[in-house]
Protein backbone atom coordinates (compact mmCIF):
# COMPACT_ATOMS: atom_id res chain seq x y z
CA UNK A 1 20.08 -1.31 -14.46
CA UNK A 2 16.00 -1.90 -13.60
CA UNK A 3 13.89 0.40 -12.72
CA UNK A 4 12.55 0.22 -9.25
CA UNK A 5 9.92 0.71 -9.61
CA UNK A 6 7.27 1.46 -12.69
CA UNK A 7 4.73 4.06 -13.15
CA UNK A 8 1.63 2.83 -14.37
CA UNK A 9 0.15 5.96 -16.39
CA UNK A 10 -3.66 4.46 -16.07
CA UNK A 11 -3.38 4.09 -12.32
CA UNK A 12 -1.67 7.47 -11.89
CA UNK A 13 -4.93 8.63 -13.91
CA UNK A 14 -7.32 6.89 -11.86
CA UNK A 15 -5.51 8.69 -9.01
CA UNK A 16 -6.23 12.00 -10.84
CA UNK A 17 -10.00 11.37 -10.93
CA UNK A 18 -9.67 10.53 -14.80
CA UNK A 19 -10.08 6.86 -14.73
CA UNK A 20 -10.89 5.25 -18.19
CA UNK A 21 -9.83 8.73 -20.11
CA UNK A 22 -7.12 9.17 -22.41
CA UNK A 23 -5.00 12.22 -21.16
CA UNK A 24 -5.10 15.08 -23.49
CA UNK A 25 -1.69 16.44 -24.72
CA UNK A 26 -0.32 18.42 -21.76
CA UNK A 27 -1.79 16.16 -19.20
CA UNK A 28 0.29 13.55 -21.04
CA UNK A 29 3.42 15.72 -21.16
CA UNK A 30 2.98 16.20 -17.68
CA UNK A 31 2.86 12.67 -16.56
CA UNK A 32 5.49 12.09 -18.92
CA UNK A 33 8.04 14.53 -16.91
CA UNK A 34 6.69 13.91 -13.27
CA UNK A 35 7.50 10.14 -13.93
CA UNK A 36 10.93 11.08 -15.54
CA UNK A 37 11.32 13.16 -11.99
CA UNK A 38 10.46 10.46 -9.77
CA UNK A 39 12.05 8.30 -10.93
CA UNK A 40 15.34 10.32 -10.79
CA UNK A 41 14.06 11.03 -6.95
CA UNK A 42 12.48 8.86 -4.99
CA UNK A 43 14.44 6.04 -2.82
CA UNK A 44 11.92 3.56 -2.48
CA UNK A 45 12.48 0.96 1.01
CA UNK A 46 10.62 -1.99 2.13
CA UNK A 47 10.66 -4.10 4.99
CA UNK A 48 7.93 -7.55 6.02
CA UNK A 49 7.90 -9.62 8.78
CA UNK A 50 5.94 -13.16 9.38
CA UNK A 51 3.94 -14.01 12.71
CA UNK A 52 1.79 -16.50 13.90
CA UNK A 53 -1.61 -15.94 13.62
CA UNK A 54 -4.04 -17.09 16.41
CA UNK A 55 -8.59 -16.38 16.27
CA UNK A 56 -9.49 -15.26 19.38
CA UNK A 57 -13.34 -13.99 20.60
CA UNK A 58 -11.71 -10.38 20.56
CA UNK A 59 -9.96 -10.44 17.19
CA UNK A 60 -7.04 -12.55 15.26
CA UNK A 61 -4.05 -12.26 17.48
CA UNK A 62 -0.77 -11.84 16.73
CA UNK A 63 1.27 -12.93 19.94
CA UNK A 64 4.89 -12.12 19.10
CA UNK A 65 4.19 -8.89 18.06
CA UNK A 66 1.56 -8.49 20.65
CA UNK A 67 -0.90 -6.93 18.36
CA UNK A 68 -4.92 -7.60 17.78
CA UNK A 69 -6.60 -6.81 14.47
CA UNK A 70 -10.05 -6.25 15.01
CA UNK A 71 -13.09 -5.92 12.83
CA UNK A 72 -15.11 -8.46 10.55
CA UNK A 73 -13.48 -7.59 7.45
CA UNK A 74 -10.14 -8.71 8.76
CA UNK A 75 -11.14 -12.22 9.81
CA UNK A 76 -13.20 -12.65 6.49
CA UNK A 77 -9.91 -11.77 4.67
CA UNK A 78 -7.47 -13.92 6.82
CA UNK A 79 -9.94 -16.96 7.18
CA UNK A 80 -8.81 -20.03 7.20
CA UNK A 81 -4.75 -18.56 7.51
CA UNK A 82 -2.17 -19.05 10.90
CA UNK A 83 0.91 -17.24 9.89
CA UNK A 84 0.52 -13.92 8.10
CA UNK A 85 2.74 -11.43 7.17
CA UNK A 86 3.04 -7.43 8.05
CA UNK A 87 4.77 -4.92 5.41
CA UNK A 88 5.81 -1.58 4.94
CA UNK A 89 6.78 0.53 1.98
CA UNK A 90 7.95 3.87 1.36
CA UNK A 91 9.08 6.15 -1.60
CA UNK A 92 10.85 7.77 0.68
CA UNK A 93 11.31 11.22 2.17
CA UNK A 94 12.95 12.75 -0.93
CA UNK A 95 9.35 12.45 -2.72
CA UNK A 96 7.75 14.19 -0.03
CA UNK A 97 10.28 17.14 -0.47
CA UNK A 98 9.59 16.58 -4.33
CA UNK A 99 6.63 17.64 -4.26
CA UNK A 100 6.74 20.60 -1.51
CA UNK A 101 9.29 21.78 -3.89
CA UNK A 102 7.33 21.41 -7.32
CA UNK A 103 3.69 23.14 -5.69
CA UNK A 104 5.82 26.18 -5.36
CA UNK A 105 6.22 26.13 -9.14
CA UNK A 106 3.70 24.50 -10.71
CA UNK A 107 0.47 22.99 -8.75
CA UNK A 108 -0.60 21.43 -11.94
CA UNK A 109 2.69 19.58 -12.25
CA UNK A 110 3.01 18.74 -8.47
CA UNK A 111 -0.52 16.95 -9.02
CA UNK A 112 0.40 14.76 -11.49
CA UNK A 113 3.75 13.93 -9.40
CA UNK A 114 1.69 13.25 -6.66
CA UNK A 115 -0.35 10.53 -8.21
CA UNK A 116 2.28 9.37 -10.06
CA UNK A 117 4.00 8.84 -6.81
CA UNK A 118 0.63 6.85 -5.66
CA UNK A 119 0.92 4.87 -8.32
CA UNK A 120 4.92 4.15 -7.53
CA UNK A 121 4.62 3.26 -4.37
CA UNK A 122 1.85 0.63 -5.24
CA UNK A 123 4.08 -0.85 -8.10
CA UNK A 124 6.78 -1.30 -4.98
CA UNK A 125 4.21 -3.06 -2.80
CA UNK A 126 3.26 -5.11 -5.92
CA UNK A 127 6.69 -6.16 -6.10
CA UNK A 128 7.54 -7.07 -2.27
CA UNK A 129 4.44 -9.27 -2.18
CA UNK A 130 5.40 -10.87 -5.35
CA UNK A 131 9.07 -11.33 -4.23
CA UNK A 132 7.62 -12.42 -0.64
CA UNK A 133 5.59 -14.92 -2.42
CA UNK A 134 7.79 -16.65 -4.72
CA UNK A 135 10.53 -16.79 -1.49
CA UNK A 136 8.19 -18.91 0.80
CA UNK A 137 6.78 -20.79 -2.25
CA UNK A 138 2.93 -20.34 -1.02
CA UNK A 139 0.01 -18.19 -2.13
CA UNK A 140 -0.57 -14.91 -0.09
CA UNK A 141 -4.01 -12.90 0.02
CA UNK A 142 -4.14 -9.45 -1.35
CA UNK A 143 -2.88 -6.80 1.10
CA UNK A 144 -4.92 -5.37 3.66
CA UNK A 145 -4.14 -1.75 5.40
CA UNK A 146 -5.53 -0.33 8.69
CA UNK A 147 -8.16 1.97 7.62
CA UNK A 148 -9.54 -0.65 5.44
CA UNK A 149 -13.29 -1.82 6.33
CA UNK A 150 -13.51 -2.02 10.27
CA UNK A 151 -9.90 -2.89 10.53
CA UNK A 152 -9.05 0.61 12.94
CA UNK A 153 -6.56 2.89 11.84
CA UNK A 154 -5.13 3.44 15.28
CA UNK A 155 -3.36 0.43 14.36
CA UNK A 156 -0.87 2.06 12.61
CA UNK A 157 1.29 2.14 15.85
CA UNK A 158 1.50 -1.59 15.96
CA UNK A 159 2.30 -1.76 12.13
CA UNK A 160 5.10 0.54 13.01
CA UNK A 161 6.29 -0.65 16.27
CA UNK A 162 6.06 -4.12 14.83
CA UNK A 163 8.06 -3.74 12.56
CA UNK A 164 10.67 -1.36 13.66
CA UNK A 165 9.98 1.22 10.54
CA UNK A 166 11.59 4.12 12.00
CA UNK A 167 14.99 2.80 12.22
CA UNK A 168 14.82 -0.03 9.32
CA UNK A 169 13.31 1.97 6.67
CA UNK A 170 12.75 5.68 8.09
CA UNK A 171 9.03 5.13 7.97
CA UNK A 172 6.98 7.09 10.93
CA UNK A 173 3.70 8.07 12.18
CA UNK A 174 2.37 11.27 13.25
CA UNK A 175 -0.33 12.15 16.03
CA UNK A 176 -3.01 11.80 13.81
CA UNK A 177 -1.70 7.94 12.76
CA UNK A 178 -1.10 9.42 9.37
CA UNK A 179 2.01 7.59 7.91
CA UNK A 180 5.32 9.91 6.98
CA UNK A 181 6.50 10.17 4.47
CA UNK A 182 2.97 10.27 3.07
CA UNK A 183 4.10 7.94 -0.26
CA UNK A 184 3.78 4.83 1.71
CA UNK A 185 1.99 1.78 2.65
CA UNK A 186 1.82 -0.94 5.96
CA UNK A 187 -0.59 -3.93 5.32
CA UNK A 188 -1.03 -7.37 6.41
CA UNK A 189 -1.03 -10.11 4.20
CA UNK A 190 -2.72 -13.74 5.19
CA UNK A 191 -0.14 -16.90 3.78
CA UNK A 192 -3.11 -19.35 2.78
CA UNK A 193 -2.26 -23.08 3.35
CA UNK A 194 -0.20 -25.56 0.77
CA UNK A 195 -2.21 -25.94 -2.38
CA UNK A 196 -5.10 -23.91 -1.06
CA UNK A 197 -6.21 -21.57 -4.04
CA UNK A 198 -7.08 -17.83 -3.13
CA UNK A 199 -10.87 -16.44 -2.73
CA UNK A 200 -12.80 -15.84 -5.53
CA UNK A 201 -12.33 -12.40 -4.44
CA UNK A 202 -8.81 -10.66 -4.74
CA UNK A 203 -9.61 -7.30 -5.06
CA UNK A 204 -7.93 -5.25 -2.64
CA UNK A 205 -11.01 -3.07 -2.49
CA UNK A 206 -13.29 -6.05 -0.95
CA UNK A 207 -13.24 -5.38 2.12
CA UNK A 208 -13.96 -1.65 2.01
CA UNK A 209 -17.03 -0.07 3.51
CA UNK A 210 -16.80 3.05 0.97
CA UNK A 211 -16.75 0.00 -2.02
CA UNK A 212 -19.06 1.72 -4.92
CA UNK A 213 -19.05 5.20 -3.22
CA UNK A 214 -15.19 5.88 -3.17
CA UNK A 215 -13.43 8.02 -6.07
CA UNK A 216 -10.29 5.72 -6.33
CA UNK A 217 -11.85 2.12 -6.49
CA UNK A 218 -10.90 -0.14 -8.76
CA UNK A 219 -14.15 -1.38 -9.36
CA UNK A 220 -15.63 -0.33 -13.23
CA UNK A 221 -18.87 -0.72 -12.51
């Protein structure tokens, strides 16, 4: 049977602040048997819904779901889109309790679970949008979280409520609109129109005001 997901080791390295290194001998070991453990563990769940997509003076309005994303960086990413699509992803609660479980043994072990786990959870969001893609036949933008640029974080809530996360897929928020369990994702994605190609610019860091200055950017310059 596939995997559900994949663990890419040079993500789950950039996660661990060693981006372009090769891992020395127990760091490799240990990404080796945190991936072997994650695998065995986490339960990964997804759920995406489509809505209309209206530009208003306030923001780009979503009227079924009654929601407004606000900010710059979210109309420069969903320019020239009406329909978009929300998503959520999670590894599941069993990861979170994975890795409770493994600090009380090992903290250098329960890091390397914990970005291989990053690195999971954005192979599963890899996948939906890819699966979401090749189901309505049209090319999607790059996902886009609240948190990201000016897009607030508070919006979490509609993400959630939007999509009915705590009963379809066990995904909730807490006061602070941190998502639990912690391994997952929500994000919008624009659909752009038939034969319209995407941006020049697909990198899911774009929009980001800490682009350059932040530890986990993809960027290699």
């Amino acid at each position: 049977m596939a995997e559900p997901f994949r663990i890419d080791r040079k993500e789950a390295l950039r996660y661990l602040g060693l981006r372009g290194q090769e891992p020395d001998a127990g760091t490799a070991a240990l990404l080796e048997r945190a991936a072997g453990m994650l695998l065995e563990t986490a339960r990964p769940r997804t759920v995406w819904k489509t809505f209309e997509l209206r530009e208003t003076e306030e923001g780009l309005l979503l009227p079924t779901a009654g929601l407004l994303l606000t900010g710059k960086a979210i109309r420069r990413h969903l320019c020239g889109c009406t329909r978009c699509i929300l998503m959520a992803a999670t590894l599941g609660l069993e990861t979170d309790r994975l890795v409770l479980r493994t600090q009380l043994g090992s903290m250098a072990l329960a890091a390397v679970l914990d970005a291989c786990a990053s690195a999971a959870v954005e192979d599963v969001c890899n996948q939906l949008c890819a699966g979401i893609a090749r189901q309505l036949e049209r090319t999607l933008t790059f996902r886009f979280s609240p948190g990201y640029g000016d897009l607030p974080l508070a919006l979490q809530q509609d993400f959630i409520r939007s999509l009915d996360t705590p009963r379809k897929i066990g995904l909730t928020l807490t006061e602070s609109c941190m998502l639990a369990p912690q391994k997952s994702v929500t994000a919008v994605l624009g659909i752009r129109p038939p034969g319209e190609a995407m941006p020049r610019e697909t990198d899911s860091c774009a929009g980001c005001n800490l682009r350059g200055r932040c530890s986990f950017s993809r960027d290699e310059g």
